[in-house]
PDBML (XML) file of the C-alpha atoms, coordinates in Angstrom:
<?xml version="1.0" encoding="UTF-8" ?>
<PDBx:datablock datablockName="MODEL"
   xmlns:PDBx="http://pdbml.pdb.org/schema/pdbx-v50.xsd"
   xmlns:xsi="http://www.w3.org/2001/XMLSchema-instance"
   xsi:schemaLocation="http://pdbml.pdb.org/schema/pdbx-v50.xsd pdbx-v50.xsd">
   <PDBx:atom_siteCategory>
      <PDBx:atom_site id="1">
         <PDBx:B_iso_or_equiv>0.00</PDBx:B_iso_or_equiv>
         <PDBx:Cartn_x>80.775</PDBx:Cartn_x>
         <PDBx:Cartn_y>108.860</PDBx:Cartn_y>
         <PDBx:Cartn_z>89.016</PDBx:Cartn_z>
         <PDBx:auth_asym_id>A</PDBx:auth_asym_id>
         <PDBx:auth_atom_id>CA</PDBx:auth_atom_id>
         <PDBx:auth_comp_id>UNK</PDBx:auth_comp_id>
         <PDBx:auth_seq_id>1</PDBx:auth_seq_id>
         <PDBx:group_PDB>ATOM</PDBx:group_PDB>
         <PDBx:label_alt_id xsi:nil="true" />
         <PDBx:label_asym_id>A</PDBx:label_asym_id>
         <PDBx:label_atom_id>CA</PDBx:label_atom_id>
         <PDBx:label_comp_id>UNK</PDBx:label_comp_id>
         <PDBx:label_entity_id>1</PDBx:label_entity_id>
         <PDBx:label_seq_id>1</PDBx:label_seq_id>
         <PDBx:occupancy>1.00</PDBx:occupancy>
         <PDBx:pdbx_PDB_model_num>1</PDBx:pdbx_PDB_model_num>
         <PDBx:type_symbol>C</PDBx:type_symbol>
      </PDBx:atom_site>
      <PDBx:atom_site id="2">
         <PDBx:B_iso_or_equiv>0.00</PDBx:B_iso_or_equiv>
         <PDBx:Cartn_x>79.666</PDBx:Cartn_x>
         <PDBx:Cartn_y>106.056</PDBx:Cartn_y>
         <PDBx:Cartn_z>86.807</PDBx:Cartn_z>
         <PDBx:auth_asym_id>A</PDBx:auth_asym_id>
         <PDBx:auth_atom_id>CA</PDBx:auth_atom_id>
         <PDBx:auth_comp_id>UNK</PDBx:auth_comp_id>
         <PDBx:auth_seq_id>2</PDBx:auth_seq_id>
         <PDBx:group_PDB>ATOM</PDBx:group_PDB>
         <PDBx:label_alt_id xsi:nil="true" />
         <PDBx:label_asym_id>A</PDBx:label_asym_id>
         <PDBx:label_atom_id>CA</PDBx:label_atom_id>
         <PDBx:label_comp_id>UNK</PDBx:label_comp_id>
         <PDBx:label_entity_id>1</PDBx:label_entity_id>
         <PDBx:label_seq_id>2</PDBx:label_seq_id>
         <PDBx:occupancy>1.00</PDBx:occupancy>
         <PDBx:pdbx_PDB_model_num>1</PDBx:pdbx_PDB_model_num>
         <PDBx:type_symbol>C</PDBx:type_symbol>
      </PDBx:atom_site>
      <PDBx:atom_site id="3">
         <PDBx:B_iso_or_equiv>0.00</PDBx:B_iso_or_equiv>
         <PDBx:Cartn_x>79.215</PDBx:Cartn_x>
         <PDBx:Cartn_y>102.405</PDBx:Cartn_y>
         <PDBx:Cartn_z>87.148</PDBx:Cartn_z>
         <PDBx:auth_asym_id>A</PDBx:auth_asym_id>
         <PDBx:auth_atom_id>CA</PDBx:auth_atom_id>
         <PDBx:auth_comp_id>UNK</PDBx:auth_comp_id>
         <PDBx:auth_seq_id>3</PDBx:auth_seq_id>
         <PDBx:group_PDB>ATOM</PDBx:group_PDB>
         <PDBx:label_alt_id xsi:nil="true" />
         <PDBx:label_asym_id>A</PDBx:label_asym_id>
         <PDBx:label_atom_id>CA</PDBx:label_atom_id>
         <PDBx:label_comp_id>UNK</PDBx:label_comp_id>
         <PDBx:label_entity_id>1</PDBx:label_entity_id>
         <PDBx:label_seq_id>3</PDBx:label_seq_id>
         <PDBx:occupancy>1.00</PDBx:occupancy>
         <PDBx:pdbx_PDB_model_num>1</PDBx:pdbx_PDB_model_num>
         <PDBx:type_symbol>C</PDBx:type_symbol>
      </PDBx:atom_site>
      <PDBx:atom_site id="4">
         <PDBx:B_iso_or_equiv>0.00</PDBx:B_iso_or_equiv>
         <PDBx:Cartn_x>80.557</PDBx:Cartn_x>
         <PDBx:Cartn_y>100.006</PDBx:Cartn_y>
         <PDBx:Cartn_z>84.772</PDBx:Cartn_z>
         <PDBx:auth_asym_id>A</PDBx:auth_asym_id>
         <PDBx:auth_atom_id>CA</PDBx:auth_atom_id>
         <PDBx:auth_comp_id>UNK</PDBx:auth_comp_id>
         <PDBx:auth_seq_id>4</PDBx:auth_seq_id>
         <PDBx:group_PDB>ATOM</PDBx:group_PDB>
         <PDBx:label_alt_id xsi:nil="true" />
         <PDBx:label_asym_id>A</PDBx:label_asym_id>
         <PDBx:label_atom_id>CA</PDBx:label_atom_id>
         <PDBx:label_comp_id>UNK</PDBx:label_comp_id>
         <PDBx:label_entity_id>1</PDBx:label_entity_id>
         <PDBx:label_seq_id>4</PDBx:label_seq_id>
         <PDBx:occupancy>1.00</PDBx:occupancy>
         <PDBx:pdbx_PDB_model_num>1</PDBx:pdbx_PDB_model_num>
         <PDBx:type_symbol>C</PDBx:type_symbol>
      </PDBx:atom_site>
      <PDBx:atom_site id="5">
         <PDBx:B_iso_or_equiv>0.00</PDBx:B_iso_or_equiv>
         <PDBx:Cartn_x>79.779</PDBx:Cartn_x>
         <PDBx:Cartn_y>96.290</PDBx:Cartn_y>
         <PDBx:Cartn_z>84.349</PDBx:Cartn_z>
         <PDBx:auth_asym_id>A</PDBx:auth_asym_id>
         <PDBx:auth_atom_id>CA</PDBx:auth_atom_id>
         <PDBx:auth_comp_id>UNK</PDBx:auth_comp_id>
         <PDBx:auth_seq_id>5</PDBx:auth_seq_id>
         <PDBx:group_PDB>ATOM</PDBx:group_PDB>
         <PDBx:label_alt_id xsi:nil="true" />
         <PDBx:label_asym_id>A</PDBx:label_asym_id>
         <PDBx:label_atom_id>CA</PDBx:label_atom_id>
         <PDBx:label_comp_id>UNK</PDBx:label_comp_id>
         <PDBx:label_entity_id>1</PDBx:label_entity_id>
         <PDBx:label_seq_id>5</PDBx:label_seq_id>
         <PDBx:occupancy>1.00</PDBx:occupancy>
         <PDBx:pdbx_PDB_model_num>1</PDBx:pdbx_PDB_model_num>
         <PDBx:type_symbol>C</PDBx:type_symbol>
      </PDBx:atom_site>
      <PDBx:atom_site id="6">
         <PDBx:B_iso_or_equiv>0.00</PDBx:B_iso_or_equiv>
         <PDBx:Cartn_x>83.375</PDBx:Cartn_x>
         <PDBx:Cartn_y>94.815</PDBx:Cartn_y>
         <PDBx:Cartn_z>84.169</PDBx:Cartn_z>
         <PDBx:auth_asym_id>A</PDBx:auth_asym_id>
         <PDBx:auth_atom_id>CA</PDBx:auth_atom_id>
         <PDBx:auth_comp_id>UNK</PDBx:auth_comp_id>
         <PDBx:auth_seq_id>6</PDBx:auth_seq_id>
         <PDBx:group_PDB>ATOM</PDBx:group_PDB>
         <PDBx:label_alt_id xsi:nil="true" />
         <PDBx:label_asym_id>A</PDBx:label_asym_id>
         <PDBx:label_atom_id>CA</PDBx:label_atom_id>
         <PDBx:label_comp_id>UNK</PDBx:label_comp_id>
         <PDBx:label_entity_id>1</PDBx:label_entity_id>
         <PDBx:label_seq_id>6</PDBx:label_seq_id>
         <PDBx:occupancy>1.00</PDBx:occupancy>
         <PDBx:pdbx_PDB_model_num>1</PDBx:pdbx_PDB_model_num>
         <PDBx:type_symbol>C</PDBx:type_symbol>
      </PDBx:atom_site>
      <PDBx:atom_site id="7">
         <PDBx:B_iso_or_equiv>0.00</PDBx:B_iso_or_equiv>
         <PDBx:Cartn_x>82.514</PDBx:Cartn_x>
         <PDBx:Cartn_y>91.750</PDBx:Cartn_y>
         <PDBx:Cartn_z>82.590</PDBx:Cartn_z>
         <PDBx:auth_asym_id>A</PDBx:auth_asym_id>
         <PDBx:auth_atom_id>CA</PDBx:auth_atom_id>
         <PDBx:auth_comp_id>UNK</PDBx:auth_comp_id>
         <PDBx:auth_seq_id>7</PDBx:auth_seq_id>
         <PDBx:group_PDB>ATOM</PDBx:group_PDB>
         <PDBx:label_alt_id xsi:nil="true" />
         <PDBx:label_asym_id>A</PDBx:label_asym_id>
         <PDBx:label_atom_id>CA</PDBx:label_atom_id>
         <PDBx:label_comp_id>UNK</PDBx:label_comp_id>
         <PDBx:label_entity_id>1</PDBx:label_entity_id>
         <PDBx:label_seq_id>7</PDBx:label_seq_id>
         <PDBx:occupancy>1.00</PDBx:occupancy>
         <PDBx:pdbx_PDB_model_num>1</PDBx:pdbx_PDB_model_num>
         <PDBx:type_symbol>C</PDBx:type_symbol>
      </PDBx:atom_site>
      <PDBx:atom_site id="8">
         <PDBx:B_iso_or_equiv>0.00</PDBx:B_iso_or_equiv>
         <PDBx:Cartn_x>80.298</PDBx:Cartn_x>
         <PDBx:Cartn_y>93.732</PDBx:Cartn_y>
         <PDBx:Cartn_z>79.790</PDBx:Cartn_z>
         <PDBx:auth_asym_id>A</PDBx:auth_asym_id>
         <PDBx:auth_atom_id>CA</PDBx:auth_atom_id>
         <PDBx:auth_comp_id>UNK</PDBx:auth_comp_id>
         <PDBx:auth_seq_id>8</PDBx:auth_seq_id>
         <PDBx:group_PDB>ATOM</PDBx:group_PDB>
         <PDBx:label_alt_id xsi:nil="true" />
         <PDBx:label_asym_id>A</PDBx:label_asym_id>
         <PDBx:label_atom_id>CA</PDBx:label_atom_id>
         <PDBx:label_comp_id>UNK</PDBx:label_comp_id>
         <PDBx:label_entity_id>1</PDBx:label_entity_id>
         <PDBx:label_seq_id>8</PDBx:label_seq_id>
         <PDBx:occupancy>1.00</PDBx:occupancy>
         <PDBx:pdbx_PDB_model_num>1</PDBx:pdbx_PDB_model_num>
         <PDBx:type_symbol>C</PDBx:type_symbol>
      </PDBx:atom_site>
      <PDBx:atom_site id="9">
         <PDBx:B_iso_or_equiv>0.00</PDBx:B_iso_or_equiv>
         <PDBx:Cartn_x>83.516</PDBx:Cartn_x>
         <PDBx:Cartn_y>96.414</PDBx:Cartn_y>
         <PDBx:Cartn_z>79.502</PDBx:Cartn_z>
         <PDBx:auth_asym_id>A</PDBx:auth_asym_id>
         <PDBx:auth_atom_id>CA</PDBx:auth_atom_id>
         <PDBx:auth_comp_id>UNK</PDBx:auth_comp_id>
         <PDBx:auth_seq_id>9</PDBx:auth_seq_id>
         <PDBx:group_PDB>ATOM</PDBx:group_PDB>
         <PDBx:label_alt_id xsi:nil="true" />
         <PDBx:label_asym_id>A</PDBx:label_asym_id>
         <PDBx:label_atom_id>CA</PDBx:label_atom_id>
         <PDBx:label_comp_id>UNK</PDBx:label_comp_id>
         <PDBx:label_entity_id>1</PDBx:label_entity_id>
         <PDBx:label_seq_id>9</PDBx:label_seq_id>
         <PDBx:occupancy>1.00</PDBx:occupancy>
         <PDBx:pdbx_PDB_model_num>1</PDBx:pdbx_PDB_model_num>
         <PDBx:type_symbol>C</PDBx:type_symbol>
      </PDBx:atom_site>
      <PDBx:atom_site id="10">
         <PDBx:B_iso_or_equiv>0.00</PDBx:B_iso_or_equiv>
         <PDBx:Cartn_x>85.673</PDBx:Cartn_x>
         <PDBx:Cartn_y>93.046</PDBx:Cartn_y>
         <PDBx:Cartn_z>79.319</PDBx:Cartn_z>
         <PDBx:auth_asym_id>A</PDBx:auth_asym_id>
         <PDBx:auth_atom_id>CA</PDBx:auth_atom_id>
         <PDBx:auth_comp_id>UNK</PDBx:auth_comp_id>
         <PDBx:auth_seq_id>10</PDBx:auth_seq_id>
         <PDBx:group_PDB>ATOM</PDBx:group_PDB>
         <PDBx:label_alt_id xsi:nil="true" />
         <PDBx:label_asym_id>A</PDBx:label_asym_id>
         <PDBx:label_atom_id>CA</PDBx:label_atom_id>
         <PDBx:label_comp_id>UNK</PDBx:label_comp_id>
         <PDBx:label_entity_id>1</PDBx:label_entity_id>
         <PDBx:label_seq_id>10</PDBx:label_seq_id>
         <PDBx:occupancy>1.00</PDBx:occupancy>
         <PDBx:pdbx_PDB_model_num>1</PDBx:pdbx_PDB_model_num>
         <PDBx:type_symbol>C</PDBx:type_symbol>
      </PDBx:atom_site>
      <PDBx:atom_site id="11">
         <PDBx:B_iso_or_equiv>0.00</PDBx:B_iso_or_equiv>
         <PDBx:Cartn_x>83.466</PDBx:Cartn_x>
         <PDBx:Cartn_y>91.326</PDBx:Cartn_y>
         <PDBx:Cartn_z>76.691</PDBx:Cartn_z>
         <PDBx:auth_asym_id>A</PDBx:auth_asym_id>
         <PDBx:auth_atom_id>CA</PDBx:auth_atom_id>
         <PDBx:auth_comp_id>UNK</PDBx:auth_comp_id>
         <PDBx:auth_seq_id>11</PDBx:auth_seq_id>
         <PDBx:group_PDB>ATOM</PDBx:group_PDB>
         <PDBx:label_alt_id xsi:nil="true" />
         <PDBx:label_asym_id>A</PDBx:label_asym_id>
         <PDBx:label_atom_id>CA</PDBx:label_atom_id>
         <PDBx:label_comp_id>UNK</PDBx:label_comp_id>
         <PDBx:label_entity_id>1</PDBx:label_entity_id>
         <PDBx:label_seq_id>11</PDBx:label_seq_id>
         <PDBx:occupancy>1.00</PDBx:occupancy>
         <PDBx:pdbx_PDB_model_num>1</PDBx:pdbx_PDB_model_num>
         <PDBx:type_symbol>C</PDBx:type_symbol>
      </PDBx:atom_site>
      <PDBx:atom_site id="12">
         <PDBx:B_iso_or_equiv>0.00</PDBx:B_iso_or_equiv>
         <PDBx:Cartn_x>83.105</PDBx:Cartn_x>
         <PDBx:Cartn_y>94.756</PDBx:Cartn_y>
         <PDBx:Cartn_z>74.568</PDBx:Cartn_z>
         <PDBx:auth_asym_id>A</PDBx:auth_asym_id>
         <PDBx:auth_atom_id>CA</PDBx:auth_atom_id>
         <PDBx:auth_comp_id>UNK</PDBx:auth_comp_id>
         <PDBx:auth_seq_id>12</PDBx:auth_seq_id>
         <PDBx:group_PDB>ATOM</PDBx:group_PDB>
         <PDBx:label_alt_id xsi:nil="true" />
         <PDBx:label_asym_id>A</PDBx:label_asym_id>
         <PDBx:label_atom_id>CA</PDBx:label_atom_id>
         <PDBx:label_comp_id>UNK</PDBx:label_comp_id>
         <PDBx:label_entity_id>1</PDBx:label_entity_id>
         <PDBx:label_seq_id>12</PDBx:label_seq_id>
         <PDBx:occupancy>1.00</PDBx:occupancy>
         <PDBx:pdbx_PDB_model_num>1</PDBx:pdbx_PDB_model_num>
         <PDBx:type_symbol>C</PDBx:type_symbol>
      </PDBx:atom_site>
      <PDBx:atom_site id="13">
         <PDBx:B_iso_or_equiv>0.00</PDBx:B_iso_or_equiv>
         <PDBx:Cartn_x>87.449</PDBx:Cartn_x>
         <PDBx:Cartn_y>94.986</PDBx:Cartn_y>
         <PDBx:Cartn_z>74.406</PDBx:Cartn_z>
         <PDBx:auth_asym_id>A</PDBx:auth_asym_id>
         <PDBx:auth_atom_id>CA</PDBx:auth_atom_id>
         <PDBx:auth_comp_id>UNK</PDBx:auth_comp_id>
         <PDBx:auth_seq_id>13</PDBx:auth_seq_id>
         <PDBx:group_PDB>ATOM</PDBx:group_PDB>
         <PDBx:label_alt_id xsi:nil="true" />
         <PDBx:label_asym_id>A</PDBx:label_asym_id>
         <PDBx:label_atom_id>CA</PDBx:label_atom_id>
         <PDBx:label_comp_id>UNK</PDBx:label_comp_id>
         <PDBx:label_entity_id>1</PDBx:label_entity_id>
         <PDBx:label_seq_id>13</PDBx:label_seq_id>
         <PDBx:occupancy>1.00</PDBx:occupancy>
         <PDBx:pdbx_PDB_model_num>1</PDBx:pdbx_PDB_model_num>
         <PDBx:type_symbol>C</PDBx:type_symbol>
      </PDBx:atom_site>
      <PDBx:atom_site id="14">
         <PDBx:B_iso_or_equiv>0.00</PDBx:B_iso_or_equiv>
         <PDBx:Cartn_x>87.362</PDBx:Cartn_x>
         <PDBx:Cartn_y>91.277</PDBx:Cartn_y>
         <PDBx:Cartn_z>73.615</PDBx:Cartn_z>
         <PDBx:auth_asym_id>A</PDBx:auth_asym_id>
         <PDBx:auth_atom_id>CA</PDBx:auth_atom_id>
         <PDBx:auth_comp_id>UNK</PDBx:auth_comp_id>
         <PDBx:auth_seq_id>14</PDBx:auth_seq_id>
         <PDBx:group_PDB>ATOM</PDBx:group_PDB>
         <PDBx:label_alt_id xsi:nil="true" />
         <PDBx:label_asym_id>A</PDBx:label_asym_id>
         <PDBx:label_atom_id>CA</PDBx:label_atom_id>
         <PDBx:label_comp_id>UNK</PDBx:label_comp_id>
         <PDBx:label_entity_id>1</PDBx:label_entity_id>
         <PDBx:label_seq_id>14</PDBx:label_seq_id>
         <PDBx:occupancy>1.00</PDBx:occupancy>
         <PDBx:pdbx_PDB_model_num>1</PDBx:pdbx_PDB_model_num>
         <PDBx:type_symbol>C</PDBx:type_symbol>
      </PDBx:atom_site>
      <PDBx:atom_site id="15">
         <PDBx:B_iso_or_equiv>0.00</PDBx:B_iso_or_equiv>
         <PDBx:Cartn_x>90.078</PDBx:Cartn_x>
         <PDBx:Cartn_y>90.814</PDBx:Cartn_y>
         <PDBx:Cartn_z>76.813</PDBx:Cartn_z>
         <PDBx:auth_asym_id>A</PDBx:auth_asym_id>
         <PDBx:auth_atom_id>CA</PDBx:auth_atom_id>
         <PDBx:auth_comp_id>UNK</PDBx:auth_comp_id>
         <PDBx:auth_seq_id>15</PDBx:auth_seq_id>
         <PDBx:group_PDB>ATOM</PDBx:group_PDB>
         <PDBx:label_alt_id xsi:nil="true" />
         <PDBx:label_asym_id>A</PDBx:label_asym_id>
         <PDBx:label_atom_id>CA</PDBx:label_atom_id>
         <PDBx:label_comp_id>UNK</PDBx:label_comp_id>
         <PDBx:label_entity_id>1</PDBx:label_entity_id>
         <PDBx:label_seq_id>15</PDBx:label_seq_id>
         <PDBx:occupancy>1.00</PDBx:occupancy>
         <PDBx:pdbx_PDB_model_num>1</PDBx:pdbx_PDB_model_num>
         <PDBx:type_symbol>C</PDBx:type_symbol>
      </PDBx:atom_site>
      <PDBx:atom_site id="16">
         <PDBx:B_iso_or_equiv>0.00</PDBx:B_iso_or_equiv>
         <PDBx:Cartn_x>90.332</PDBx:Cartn_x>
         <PDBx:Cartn_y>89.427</PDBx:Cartn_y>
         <PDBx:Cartn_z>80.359</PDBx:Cartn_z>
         <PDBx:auth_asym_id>A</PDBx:auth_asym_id>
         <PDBx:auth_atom_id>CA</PDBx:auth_atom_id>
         <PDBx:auth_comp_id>UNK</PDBx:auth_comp_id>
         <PDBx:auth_seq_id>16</PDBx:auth_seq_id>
         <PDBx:group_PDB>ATOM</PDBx:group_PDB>
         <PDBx:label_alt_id xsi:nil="true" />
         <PDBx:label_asym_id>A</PDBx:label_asym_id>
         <PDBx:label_atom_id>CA</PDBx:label_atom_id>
         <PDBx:label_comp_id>UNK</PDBx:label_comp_id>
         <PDBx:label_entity_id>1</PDBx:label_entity_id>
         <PDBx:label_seq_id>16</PDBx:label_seq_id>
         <PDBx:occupancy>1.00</PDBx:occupancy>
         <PDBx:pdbx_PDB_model_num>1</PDBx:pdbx_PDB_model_num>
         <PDBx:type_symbol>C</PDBx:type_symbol>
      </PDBx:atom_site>
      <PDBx:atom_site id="17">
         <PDBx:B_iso_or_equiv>0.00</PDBx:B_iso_or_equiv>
         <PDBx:Cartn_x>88.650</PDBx:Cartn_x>
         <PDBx:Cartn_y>90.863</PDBx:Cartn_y>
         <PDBx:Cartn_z>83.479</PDBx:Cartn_z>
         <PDBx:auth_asym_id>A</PDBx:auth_asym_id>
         <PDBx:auth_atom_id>CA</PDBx:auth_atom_id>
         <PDBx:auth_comp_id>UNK</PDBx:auth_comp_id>
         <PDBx:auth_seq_id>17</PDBx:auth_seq_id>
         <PDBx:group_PDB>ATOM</PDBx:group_PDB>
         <PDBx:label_alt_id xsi:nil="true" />
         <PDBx:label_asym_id>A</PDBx:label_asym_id>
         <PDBx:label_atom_id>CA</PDBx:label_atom_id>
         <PDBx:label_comp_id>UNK</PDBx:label_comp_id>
         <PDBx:label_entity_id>1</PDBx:label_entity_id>
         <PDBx:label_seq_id>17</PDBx:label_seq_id>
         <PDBx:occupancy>1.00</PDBx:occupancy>
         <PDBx:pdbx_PDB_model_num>1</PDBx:pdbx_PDB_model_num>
         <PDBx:type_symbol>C</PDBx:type_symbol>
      </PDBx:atom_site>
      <PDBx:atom_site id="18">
         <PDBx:B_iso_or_equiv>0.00</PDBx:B_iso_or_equiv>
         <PDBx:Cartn_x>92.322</PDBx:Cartn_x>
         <PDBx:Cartn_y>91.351</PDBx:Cartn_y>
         <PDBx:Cartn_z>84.658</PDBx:Cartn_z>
         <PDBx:auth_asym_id>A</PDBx:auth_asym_id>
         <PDBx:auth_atom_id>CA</PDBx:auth_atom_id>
         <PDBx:auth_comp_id>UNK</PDBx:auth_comp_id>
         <PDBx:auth_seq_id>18</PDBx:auth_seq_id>
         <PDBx:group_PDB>ATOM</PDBx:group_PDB>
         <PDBx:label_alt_id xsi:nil="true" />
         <PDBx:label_asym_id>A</PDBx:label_asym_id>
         <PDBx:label_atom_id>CA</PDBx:label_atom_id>
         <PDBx:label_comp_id>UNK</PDBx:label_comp_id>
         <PDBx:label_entity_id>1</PDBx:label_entity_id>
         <PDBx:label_seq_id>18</PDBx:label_seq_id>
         <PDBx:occupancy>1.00</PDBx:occupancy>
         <PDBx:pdbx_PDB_model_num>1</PDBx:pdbx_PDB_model_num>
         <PDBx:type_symbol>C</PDBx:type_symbol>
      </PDBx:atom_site>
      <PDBx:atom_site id="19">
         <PDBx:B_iso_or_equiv>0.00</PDBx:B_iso_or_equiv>
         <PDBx:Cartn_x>93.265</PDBx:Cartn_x>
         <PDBx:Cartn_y>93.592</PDBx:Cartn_y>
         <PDBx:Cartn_z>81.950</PDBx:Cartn_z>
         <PDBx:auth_asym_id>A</PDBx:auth_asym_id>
         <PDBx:auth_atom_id>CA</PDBx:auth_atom_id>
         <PDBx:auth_comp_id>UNK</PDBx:auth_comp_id>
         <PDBx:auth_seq_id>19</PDBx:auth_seq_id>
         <PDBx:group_PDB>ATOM</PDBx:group_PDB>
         <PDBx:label_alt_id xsi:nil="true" />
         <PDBx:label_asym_id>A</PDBx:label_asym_id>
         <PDBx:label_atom_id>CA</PDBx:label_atom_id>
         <PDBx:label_comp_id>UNK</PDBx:label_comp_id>
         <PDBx:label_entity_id>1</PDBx:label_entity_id>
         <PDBx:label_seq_id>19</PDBx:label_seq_id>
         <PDBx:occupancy>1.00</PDBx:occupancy>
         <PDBx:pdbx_PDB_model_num>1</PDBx:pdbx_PDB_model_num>
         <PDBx:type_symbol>C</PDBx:type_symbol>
      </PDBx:atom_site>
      <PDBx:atom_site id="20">
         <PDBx:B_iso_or_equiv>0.00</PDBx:B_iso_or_equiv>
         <PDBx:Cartn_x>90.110</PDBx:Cartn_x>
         <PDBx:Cartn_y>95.966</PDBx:Cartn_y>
         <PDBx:Cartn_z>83.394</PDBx:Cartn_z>
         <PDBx:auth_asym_id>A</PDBx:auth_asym_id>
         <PDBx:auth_atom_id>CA</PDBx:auth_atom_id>
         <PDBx:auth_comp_id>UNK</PDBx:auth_comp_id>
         <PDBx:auth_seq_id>20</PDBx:auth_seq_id>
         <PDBx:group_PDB>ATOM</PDBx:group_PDB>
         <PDBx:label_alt_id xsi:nil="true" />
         <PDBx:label_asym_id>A</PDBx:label_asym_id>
         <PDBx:label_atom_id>CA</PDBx:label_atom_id>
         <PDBx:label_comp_id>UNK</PDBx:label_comp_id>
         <PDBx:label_entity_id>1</PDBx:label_entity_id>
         <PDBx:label_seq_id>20</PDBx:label_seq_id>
         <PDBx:occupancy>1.00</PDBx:occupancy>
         <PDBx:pdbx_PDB_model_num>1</PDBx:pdbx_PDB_model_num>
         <PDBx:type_symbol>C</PDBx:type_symbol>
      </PDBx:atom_site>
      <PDBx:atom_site id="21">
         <PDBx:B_iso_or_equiv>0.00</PDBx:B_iso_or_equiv>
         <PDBx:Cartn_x>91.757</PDBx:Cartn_x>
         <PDBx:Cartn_y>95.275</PDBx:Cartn_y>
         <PDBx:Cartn_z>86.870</PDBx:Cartn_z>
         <PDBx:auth_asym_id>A</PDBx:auth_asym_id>
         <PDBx:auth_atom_id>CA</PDBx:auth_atom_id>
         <PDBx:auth_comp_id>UNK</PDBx:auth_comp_id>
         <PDBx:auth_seq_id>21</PDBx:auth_seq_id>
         <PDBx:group_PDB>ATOM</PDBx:group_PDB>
         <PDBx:label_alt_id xsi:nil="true" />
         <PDBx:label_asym_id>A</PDBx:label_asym_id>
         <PDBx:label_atom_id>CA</PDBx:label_atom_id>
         <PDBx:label_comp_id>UNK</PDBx:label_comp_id>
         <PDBx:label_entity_id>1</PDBx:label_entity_id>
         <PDBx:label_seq_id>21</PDBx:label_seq_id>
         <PDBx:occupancy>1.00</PDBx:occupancy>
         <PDBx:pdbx_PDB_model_num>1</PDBx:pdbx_PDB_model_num>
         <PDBx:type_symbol>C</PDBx:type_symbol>
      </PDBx:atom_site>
      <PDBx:atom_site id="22">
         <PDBx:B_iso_or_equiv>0.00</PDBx:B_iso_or_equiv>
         <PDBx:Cartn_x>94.691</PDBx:Cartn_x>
         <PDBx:Cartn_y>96.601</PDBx:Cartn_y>
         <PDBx:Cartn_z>85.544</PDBx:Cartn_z>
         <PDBx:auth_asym_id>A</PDBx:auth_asym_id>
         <PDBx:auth_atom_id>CA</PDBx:auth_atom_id>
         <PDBx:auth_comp_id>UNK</PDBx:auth_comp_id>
         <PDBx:auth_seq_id>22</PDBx:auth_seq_id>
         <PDBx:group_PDB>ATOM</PDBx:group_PDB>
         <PDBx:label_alt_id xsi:nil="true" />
         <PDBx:label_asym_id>A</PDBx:label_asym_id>
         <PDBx:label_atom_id>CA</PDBx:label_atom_id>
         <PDBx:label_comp_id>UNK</PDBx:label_comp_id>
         <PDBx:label_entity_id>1</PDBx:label_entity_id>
         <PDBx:label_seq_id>22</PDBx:label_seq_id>
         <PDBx:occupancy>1.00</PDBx:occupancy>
         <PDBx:pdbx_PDB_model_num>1</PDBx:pdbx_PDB_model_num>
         <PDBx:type_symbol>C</PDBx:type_symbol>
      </PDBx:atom_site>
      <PDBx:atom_site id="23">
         <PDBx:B_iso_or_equiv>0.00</PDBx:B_iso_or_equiv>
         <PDBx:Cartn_x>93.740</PDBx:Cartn_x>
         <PDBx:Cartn_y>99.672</PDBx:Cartn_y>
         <PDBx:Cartn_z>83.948</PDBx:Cartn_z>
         <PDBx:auth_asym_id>A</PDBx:auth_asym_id>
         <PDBx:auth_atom_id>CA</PDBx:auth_atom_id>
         <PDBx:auth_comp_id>UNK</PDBx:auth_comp_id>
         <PDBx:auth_seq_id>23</PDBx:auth_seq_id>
         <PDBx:group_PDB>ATOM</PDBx:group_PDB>
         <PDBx:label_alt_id xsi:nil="true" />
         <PDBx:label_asym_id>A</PDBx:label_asym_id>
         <PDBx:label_atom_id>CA</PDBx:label_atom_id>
         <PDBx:label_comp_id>UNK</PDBx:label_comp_id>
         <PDBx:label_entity_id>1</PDBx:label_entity_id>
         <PDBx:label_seq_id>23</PDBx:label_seq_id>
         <PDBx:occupancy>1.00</PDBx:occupancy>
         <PDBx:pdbx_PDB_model_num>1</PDBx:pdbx_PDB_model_num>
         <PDBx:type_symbol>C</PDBx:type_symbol>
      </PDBx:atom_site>
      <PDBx:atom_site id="24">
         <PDBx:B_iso_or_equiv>0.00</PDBx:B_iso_or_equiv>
         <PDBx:Cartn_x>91.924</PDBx:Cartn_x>
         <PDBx:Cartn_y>100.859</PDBx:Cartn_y>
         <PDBx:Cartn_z>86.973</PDBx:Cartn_z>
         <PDBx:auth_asym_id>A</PDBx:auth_asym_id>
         <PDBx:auth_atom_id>CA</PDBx:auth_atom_id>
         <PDBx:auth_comp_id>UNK</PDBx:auth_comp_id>
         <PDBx:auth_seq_id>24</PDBx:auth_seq_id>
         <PDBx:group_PDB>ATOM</PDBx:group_PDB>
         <PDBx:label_alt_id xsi:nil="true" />
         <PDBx:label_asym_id>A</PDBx:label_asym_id>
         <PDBx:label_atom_id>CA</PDBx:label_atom_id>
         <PDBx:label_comp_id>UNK</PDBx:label_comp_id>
         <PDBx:label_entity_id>1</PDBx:label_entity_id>
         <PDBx:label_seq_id>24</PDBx:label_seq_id>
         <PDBx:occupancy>1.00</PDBx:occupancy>
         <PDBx:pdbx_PDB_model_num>1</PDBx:pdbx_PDB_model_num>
         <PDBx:type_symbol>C</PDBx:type_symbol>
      </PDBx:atom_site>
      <PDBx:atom_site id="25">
         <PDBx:B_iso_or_equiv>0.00</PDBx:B_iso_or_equiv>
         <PDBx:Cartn_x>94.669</PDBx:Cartn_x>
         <PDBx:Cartn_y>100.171</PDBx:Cartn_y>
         <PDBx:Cartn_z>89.576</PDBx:Cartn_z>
         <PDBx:auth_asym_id>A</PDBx:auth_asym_id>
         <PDBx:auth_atom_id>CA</PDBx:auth_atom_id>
         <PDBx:auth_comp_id>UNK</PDBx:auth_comp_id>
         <PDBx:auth_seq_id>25</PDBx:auth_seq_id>
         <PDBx:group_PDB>ATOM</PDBx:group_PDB>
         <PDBx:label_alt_id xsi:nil="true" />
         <PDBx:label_asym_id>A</PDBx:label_asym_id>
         <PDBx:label_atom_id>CA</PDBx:label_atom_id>
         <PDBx:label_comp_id>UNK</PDBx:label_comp_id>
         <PDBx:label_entity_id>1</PDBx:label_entity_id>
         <PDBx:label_seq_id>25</PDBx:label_seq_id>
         <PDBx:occupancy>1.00</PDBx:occupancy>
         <PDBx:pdbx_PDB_model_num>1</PDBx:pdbx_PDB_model_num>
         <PDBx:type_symbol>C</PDBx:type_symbol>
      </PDBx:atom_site>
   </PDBx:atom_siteCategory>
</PDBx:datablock>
């Protein structure tokens, strides 16, 4: 497993929270 800050991961592809949302559903 790993944990991910989704707000860092968001910041990093320069794109909303939702798009991370997205990609993991």
């Amino acid at each position: 497993s790993v944990l991910i800050a989704r707000n860092n991961l968001a910041a990093h592809f320069d794109c909303a929270p939702s798009q991370i949302n997205y990609v993991l559903t």
